[in-house]
Protein backbone atom coordinates (compact mmCIF):
# COMPACT_ATOMS: atom_id res chain seq x y z
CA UNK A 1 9.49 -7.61 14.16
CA UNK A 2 9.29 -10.86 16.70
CA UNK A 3 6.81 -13.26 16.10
CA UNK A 4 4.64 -10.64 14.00
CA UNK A 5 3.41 -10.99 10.20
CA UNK A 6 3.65 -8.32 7.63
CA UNK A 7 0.56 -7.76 5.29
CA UNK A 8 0.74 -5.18 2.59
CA UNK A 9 -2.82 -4.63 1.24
CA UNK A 10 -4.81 -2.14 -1.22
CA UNK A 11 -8.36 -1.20 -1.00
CA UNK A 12 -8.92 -2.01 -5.07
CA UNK A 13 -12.17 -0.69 -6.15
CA UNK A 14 -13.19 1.39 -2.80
CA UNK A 15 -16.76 1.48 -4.20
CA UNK A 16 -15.99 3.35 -7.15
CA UNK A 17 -18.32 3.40 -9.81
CA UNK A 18 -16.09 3.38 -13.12
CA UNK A 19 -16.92 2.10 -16.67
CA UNK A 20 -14.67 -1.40 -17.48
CA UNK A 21 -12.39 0.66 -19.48
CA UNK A 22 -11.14 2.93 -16.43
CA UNK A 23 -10.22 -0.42 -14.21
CA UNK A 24 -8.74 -2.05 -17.21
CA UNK A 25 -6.10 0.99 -17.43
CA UNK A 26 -6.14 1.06 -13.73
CA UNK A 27 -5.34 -2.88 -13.67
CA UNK A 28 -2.50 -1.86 -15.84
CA UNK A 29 -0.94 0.52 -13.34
CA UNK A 30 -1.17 -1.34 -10.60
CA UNK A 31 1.11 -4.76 -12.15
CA UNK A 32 3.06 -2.47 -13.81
CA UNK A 33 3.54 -0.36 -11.12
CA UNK A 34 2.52 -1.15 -7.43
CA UNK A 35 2.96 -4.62 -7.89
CA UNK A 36 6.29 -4.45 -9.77
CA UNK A 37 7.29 -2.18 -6.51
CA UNK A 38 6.46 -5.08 -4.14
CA UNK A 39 8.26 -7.43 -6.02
CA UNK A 40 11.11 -5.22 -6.52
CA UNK A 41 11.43 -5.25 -2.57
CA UNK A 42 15.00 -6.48 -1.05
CA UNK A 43 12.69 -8.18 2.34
CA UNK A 44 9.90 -10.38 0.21
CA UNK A 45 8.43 -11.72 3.66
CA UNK A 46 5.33 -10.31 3.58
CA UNK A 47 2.21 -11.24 2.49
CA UNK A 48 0.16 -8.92 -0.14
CA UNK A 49 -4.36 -8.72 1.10
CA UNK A 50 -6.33 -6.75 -1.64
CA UNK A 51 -9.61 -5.99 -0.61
CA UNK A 52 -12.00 -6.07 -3.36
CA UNK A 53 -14.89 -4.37 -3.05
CA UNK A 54 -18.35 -5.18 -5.22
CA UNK A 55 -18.20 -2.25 -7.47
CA UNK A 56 -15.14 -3.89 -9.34
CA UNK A 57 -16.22 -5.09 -13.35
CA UNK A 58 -16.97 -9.12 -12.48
CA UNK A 59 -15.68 -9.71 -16.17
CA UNK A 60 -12.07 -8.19 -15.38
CA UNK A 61 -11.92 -10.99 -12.57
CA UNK A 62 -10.14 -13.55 -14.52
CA UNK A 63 -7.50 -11.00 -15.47
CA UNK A 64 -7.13 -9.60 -12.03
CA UNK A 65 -6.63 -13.10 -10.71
CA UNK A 66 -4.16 -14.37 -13.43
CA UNK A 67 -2.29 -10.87 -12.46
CA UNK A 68 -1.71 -11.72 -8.79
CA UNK A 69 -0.83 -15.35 -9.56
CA UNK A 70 1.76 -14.33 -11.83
CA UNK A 71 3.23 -11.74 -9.19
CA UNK A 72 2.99 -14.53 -6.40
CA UNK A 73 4.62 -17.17 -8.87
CA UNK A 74 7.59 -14.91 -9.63
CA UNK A 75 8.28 -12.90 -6.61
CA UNK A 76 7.25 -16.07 -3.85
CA UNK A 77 4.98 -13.05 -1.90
CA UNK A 78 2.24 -14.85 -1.23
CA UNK A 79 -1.90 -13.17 -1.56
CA UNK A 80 -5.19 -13.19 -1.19
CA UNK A 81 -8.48 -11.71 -0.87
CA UNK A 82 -10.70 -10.08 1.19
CA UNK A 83 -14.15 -8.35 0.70
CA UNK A 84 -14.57 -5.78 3.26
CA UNK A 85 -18.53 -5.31 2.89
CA UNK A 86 -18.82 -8.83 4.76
CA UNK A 87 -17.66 -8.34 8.07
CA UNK A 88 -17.17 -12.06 9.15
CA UNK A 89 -14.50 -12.33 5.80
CA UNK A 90 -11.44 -10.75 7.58
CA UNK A 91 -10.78 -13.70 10.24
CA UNK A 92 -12.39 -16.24 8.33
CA UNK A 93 -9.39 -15.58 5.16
CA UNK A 94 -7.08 -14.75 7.78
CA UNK A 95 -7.76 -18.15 9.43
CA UNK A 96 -7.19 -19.58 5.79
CA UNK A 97 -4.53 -17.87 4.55
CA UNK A 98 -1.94 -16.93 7.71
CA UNK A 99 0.02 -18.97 9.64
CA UNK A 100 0.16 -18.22 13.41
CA UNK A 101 1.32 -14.95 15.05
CA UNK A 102 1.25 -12.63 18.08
CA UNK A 103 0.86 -9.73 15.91
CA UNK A 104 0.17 -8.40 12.67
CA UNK A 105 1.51 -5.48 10.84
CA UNK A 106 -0.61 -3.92 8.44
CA UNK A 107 0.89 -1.98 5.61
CA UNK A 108 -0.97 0.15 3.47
CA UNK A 109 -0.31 0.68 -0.20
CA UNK A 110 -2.89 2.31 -2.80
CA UNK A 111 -3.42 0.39 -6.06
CA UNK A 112 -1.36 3.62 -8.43
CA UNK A 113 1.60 3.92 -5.67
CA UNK A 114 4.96 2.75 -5.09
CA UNK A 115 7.22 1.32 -2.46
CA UNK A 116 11.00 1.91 -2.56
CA UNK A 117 13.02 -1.27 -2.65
CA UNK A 118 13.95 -1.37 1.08
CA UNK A 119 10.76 -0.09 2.44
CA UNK A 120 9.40 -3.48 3.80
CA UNK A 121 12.62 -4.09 5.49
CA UNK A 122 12.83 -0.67 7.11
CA UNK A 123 9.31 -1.46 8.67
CA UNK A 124 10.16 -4.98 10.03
CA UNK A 125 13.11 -3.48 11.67
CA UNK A 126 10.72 -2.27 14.32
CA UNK A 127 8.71 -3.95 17.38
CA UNK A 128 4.98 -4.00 18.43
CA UNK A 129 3.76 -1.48 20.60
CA UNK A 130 0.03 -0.41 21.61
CA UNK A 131 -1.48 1.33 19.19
CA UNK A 132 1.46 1.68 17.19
CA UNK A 133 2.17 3.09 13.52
CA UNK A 134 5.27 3.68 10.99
CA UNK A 135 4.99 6.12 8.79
CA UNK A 136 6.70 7.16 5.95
CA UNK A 137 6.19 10.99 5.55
CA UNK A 138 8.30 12.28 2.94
CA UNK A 139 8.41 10.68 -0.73
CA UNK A 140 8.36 11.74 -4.21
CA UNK A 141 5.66 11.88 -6.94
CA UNK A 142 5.75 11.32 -10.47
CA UNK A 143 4.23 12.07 -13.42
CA UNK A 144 4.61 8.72 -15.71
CA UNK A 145 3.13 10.62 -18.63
CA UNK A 146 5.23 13.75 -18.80
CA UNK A 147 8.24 12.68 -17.33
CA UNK A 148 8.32 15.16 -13.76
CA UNK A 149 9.42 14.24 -10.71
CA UNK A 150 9.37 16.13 -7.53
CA UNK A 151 10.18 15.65 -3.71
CA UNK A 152 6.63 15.31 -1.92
CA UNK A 153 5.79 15.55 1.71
CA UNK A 154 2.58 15.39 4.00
CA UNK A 155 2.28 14.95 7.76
CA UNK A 156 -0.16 11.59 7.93
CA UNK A 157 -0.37 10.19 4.55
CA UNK A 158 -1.72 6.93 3.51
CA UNK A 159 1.96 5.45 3.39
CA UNK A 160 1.88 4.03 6.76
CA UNK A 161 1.93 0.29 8.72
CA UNK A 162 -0.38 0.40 11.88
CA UNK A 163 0.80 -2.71 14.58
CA UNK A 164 -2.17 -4.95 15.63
CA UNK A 165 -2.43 -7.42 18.29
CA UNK A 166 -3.69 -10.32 16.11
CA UNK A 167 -7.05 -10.72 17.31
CA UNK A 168 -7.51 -7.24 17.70
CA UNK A 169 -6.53 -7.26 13.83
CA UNK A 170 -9.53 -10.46 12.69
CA UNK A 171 -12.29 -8.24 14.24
CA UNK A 172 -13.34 -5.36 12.24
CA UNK A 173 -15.40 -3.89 14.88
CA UNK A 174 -12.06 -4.27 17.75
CA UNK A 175 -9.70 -3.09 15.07
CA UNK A 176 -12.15 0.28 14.61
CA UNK A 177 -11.49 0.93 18.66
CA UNK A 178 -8.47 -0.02 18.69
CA UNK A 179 -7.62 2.80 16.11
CA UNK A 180 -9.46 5.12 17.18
CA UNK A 181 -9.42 7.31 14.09
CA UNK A 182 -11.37 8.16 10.94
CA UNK A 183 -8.46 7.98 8.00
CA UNK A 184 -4.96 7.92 7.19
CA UNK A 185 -4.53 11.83 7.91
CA UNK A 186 -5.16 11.03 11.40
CA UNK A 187 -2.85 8.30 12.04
CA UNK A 188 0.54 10.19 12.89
CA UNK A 189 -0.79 12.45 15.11
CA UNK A 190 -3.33 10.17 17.18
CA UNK A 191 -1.48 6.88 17.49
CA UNK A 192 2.00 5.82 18.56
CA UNK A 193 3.45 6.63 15.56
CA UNK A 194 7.14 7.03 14.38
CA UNK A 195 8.67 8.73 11.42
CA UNK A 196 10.45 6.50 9.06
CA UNK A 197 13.03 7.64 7.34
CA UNK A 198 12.52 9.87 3.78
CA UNK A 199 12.15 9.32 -0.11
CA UNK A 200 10.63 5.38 0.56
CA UNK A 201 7.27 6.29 -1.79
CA UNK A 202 6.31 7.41 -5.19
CA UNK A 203 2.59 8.83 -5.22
CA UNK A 204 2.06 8.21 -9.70
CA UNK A 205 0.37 10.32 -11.31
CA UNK A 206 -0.54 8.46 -14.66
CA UNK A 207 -4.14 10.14 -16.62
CA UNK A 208 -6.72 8.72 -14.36
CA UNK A 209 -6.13 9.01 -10.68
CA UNK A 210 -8.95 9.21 -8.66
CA UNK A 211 -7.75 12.06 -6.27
CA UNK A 212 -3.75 12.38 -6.78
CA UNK A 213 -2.49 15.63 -8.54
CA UNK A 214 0.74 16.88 -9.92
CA UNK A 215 1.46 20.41 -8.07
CA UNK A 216 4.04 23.06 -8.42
CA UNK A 217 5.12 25.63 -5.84
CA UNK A 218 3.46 24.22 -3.13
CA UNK A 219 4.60 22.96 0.21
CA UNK A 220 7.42 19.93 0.30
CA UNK A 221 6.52 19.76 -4.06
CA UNK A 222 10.21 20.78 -5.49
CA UNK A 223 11.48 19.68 -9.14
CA UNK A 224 13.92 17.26 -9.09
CA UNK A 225 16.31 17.41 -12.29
CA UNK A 226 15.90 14.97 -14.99
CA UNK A 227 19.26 13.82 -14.52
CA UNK A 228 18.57 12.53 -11.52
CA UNK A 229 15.65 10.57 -12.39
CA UNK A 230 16.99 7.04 -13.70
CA UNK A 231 19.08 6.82 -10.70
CA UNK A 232 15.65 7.60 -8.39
CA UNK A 233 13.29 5.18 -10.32
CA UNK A 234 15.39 2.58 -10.53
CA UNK A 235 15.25 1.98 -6.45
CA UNK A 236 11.39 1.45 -6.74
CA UNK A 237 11.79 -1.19 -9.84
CA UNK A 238 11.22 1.21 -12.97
């Protein structure tokens, strides 16, 4: 990854309208979980971007912020914000916030998932190319409250990094071209992508996801013994 910067970011809120309650559990999940993951992570250079969008509770602020401070202050990953509904906010943080580069890759994580220890330093293994993207296409999900675990596959899913030419990156409306492509499903089969290598993400499923589900007998979704869990967990920090 030569003269490049790795940001792993999280759309928080993603204009969902939820009673304070829901994000307080869901503020839970993700420092106990997603951001215990990143921590957790043998490469820690990388930068963490959540975008916060305006439905999030403005009185949960405080505790969001004295979250990420805490996970900066004990892991050295350093963060920051953007808000995604103002479209001159991307290059003016990144201007703030990053130090110089030819190119930035962008790694997405949702706020309820997981990264495997050495997922950041598979990705920076690799080298920009045009309209490039890593993806990791075969993980595992689990089911914090009833204690399942299962293998879990899909062709394009949201576990992926795409490889931006920095100022292609700082302008929403170049970064849209330059994609090409209207979500994550899309990504492996209409960019320059690559398959990374298997069982690097845990999609949680924990009371209240938003769209996640816990399936049986369905494609890529096979039980994994208990015995094997511990062993499993403890490569994504659990």
């Amino acid at each position: 990854m030569q003269n490049a910067i790795n940001i792993v970011y999280s759309d928080f809120s993603r204009r969902l309208n939820k009673p304070s309650d829901w994000w307080e559990y869901r503020l839970d999940i993700f420092k106990n979980y997603t951001l215990n993951s990143l921590a957790n992570q043998t490469n820690k250079n990388f930068w963490f971007m959540l975008n916060l969008r305006d439905k999030f509770p403005k009185e949960l602020m405080s505790k969001l912020d004295t979250i990420l401070c805490n996970f900066s202050n004990s892991s050295g990953i350093p963060h920051f914000y953007t808000y995604p509904d103002d479209i001159d906010d991307l290059p003016k943080r990144a201007r703030m916030h990053l130090p110089e580069s030819e190119y930035i890759f962008l790694t997405r994580i949702d706020s309820d998932d997981l990264y495997h220890q050495d997922a950041i330093a598979e990705i920076q293994t690799h080298e920009y190319r045009h309209r490039g993207a890593l993806v990791f296409q075969k993980g595992y999900c689990y089911d914090v409250e009833n204690k399942r675990l299962q293998h879990y596959q899909m062709p394009s899913p949201p576990f992926c990094t795409i490889l931006f030419p920095r100022e292609v990156f700082i302008d929403v409306n170049k970064a849209r071209e330059y994609m090409n492509i209207q979500g994550h499903d899309q990504v492996f089969g209409q960019m320059n992508s690559i398959a990374l290598s298997e069982n690097k993400f845990i999609v949680l499923i924990h009371g209240k996801n938003n769209r996640s589900q816990y399936f049986k007998n369905q494609f890529g979704r096979i039980e994994i013994s208990e015995l094997e869990h511990s062993k499993i967990l403890k490569q994504f920090g659990l």
